[in-house]
Protein backbone atom coordinates (compact mmCIF):
# COMPACT_ATOMS: atom_id res chain seq x y z
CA UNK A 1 80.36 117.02 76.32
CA UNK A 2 80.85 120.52 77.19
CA UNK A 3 84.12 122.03 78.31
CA UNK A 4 82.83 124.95 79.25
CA UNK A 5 79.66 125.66 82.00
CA UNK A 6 77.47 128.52 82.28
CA UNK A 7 77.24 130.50 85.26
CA UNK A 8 74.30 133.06 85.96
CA UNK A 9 76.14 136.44 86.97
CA UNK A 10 73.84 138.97 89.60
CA UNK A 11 72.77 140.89 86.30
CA UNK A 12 71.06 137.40 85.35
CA UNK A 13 73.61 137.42 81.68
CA UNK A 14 74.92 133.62 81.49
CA UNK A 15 78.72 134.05 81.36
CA UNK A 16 80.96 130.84 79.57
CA UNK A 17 83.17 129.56 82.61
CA UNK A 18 85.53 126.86 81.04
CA UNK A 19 85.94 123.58 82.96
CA UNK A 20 89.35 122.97 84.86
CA UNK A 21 90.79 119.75 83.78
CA UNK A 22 91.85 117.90 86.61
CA UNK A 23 94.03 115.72 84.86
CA UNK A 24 96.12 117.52 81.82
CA UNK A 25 98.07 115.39 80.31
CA UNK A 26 101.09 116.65 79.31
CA UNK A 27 103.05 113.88 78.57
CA UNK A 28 102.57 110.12 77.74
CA UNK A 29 105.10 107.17 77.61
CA UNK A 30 104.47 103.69 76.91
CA UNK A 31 107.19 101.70 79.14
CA UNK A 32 106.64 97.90 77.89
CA UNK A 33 104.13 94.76 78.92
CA UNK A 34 105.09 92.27 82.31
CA UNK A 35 104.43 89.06 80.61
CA UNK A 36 104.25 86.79 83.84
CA UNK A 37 104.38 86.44 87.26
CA UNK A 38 107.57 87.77 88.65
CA UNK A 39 108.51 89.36 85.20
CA UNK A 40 109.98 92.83 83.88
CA UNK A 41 108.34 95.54 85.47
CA UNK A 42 109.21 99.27 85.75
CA UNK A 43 111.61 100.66 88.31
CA UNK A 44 109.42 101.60 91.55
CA UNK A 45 110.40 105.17 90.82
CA UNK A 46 106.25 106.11 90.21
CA UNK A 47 103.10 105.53 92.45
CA UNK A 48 101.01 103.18 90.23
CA UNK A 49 97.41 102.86 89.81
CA UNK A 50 95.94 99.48 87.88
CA UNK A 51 92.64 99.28 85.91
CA UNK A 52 90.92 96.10 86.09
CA UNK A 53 88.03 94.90 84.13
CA UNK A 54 86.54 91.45 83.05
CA UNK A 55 86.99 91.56 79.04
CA UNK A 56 84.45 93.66 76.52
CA UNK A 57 84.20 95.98 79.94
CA UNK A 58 85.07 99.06 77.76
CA UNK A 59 88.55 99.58 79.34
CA UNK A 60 90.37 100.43 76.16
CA UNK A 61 87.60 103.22 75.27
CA UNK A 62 87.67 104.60 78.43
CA UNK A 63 91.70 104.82 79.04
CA UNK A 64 91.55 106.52 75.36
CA UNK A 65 88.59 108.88 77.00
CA UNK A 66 90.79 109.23 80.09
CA UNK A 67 93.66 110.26 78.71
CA UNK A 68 92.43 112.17 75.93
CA UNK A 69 93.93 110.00 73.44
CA UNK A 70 92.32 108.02 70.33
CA UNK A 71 94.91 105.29 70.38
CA UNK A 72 96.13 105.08 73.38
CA UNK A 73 95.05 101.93 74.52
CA UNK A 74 94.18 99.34 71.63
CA UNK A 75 90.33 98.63 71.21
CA UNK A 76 90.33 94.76 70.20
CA UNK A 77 87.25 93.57 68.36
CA UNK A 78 88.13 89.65 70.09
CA UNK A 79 87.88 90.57 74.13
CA UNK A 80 90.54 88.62 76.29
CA UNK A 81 93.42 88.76 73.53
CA UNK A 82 95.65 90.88 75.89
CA UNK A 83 97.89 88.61 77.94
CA UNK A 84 100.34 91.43 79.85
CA UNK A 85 100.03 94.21 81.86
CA UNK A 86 100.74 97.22 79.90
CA UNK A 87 102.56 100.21 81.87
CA UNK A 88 102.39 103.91 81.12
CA UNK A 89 103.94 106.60 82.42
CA UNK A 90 101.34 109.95 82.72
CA UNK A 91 103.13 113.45 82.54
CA UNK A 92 105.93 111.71 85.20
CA UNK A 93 103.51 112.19 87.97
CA UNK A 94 102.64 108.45 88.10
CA UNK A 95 102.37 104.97 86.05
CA UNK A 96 99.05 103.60 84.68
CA UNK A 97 99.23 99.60 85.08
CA UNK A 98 96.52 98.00 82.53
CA UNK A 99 95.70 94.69 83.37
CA UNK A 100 94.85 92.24 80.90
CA UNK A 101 91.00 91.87 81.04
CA UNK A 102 89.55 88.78 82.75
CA UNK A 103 86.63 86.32 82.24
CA UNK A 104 86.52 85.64 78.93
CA UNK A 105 84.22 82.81 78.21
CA UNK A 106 85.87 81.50 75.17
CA UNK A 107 89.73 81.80 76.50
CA UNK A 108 91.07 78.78 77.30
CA UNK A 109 91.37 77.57 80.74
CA UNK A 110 94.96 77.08 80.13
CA UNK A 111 95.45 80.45 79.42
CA UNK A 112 93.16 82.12 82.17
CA UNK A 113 95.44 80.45 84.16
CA UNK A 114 98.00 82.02 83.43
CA UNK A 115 96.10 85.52 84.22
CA UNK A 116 95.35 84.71 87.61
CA UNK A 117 98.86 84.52 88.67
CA UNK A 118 99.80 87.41 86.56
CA UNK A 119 97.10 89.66 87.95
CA UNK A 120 96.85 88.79 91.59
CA UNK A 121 100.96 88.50 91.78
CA UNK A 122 101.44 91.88 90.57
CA UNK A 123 98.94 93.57 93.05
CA UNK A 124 100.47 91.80 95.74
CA UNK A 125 104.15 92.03 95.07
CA UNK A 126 103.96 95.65 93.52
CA UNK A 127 105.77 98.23 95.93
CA UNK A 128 104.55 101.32 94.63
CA UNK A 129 100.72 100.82 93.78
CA UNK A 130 98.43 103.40 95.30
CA UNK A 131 95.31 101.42 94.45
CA UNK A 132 92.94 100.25 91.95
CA UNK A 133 90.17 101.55 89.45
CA UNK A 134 87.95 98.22 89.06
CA UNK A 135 85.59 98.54 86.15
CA UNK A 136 81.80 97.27 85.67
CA UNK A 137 79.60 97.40 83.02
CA UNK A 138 76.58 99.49 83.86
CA UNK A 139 73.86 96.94 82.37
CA UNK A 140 75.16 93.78 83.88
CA UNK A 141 75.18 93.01 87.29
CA UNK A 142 78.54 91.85 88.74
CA UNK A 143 79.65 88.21 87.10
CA UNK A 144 81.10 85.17 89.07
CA UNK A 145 84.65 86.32 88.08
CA UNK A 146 84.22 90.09 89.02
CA UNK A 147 83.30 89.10 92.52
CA UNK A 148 86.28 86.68 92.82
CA UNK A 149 88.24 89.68 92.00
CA UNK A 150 86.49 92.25 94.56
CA UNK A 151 86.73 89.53 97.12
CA UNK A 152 90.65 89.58 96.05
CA UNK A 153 91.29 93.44 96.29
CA UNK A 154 88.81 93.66 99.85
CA UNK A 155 91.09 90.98 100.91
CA UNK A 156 94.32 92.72 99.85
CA UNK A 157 92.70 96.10 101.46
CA UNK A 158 94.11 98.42 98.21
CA UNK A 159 91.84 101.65 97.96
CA UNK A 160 89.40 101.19 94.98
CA UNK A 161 87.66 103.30 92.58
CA UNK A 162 84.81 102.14 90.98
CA UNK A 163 83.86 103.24 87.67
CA UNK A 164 80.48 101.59 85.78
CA UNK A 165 81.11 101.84 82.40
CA UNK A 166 78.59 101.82 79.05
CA UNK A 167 76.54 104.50 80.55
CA UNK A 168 75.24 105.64 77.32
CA UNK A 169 73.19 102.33 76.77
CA UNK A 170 71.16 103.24 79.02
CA UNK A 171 68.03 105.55 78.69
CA UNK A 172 68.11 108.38 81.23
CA UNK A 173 65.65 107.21 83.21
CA UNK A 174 67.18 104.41 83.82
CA UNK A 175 70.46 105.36 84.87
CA UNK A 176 69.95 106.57 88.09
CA UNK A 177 68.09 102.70 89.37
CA UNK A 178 70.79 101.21 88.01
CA UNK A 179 73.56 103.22 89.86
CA UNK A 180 71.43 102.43 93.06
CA UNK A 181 71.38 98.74 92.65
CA UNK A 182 75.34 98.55 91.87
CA UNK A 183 75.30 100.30 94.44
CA UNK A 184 73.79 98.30 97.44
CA UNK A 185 75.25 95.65 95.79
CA UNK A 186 78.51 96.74 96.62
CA UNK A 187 77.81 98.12 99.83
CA UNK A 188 78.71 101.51 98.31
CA UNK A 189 76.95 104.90 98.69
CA UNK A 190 76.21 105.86 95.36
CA UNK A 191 78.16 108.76 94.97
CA UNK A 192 81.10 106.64 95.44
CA UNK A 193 80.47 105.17 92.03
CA UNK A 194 81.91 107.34 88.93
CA UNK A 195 79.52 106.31 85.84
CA UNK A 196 81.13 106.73 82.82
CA UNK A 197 80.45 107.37 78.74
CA UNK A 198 83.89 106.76 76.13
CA UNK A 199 81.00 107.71 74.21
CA UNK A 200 79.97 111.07 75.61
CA UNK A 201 82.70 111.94 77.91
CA UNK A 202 80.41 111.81 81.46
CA UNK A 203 82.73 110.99 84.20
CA UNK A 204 85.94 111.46 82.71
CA UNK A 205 86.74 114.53 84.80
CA UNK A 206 85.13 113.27 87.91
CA UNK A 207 87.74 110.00 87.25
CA UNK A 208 90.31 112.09 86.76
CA UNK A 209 90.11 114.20 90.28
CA UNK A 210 89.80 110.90 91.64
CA UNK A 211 92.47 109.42 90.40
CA UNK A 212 94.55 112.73 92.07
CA UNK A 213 92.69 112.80 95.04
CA UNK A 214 93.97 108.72 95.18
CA UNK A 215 97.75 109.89 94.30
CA UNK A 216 97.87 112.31 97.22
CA UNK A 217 96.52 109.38 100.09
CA UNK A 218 98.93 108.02 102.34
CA UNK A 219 100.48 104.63 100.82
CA UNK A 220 98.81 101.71 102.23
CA UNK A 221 101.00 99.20 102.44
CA UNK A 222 102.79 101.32 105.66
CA UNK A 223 101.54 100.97 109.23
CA UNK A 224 99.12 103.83 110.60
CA UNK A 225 100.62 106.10 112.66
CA UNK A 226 99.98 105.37 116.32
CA UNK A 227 97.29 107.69 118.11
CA UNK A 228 99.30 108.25 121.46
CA UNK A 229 98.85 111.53 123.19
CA UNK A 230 101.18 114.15 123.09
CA UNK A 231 101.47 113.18 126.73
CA UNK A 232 102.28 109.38 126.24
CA UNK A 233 106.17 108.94 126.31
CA UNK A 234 107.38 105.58 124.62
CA UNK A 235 107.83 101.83 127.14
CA UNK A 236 110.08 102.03 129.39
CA UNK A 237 110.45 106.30 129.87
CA UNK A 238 107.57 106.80 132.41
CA UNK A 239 107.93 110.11 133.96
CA UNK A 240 109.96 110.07 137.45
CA UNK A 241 108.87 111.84 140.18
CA UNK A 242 110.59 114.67 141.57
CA UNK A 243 113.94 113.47 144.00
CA UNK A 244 113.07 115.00 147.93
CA UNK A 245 116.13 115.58 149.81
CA UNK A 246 117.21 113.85 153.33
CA UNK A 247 116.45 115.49 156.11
């Protein structure tokens, strides 16, 4: 993929505009796993954003895509192997949370057990998460346990990004149908959905921006400010009428 676009000038000459990166990273810091439920964690000192995925969803390649990095996250050739949640802290502007990925057929049911607690607990309990990115894989359509966990985070009400990953495996022409079916099957405008190659690079920037455009929301977890009027004056202040004097 390209870093650099062409733009036709009034003379008609192409001229070599490079791409902004949305996202430079500047600085990366691995800050340790939370094992379980009510574990270690970071200080709160960082908005946080999780990515979620069932396992073999591609979230290793595309956190190494994301963050420009070969090894940043570690690519597993047995899906459902990582047990914690991973935390990184990105050029000090916020923490990446990487949940261990979920639905594993051949995990035991002991152990996915364990997840549930771990994964739901944390996006409940954390007090400094600005939302989620919730992965899919491009040529499936959404699996028992990824619904469980979309039910989970509509239920919670965190903002969500989805990104469909794998889009490489696709032929071109098929691409765009399957975008629309994820799609409606979310109940999503398309364009709402960021497809995305670790292969190729499509969709890392457009992640990226929305993963800053995320940052800079209000935090959810506070109440929305009320709509009174200017006008309105707080219970119990009504506006007195002008004293008269005796006559």
């Amino acid at each position: 993929m390209s870093d650099s676009s062409p733009v036709i000038t009034d003379l008609g000459a192409p001229v070599i505009v490079p791409r902004v990166d949305p996202l430079v990273i500047k600085s990366l810091e691995y800050l340790g796993p939370m094992a379980k439920q009510g574990g270690w964690r970071p200080d709160p000192n960082l908005p946080e954003i999780a990515f979620a995925g069932r396992s073999n969803v591609g979230k290793s390649s595309l956190l190494n895509r994301l963050m420009r990095r070969k090894s940043f996250a570690r690519v597993s050739n047995t899906p459902g192997r990582t047990r914690e949640i991973h935390f990184f802290n990105v050029n000090k502007l916020f923490c990446l949370a990487d949940l261990p990925g979920y639905g594993y057929a051949k995990i035991s049911k002991a152990r996915k057990a364990e997840w549930r607690p771990l994964i739901e607990g944390y996006l409940t309990d954390s007090p400094v998460l600005r939302g989620v990115v919730q992965l899919l894989d491009v040529r499936h359509d959404p699996t028992e346990d990824d619904l469980t966990m979309l039910d989970f985070l509509a239920d919670l009400g965190v903002p969500t990004i989805f990104a469909v990953t794998k889009i490489d495996k696709l032929r071109k022409l098929e691409v765009k149908p399957r975008l629309e079916t994820l799609s409606k099957f979310l109940g999503l405008d398309i364009d709402q959905i960021v497809p995305f190659s670790a292969t190729t690079g499509l969709g890392r920037d457009e992640l990226a921006s929305a993963l800053i455009d995320l940052l800079a929301l209000p935090d959810w977890k506070l109440p929305e400010p009320s709509e009174e009027s200017p006008g309105d004056l707080p219970e119990g202040h009504a506006e007195q009428a002008p004293a008269t004097e005796a006559t």
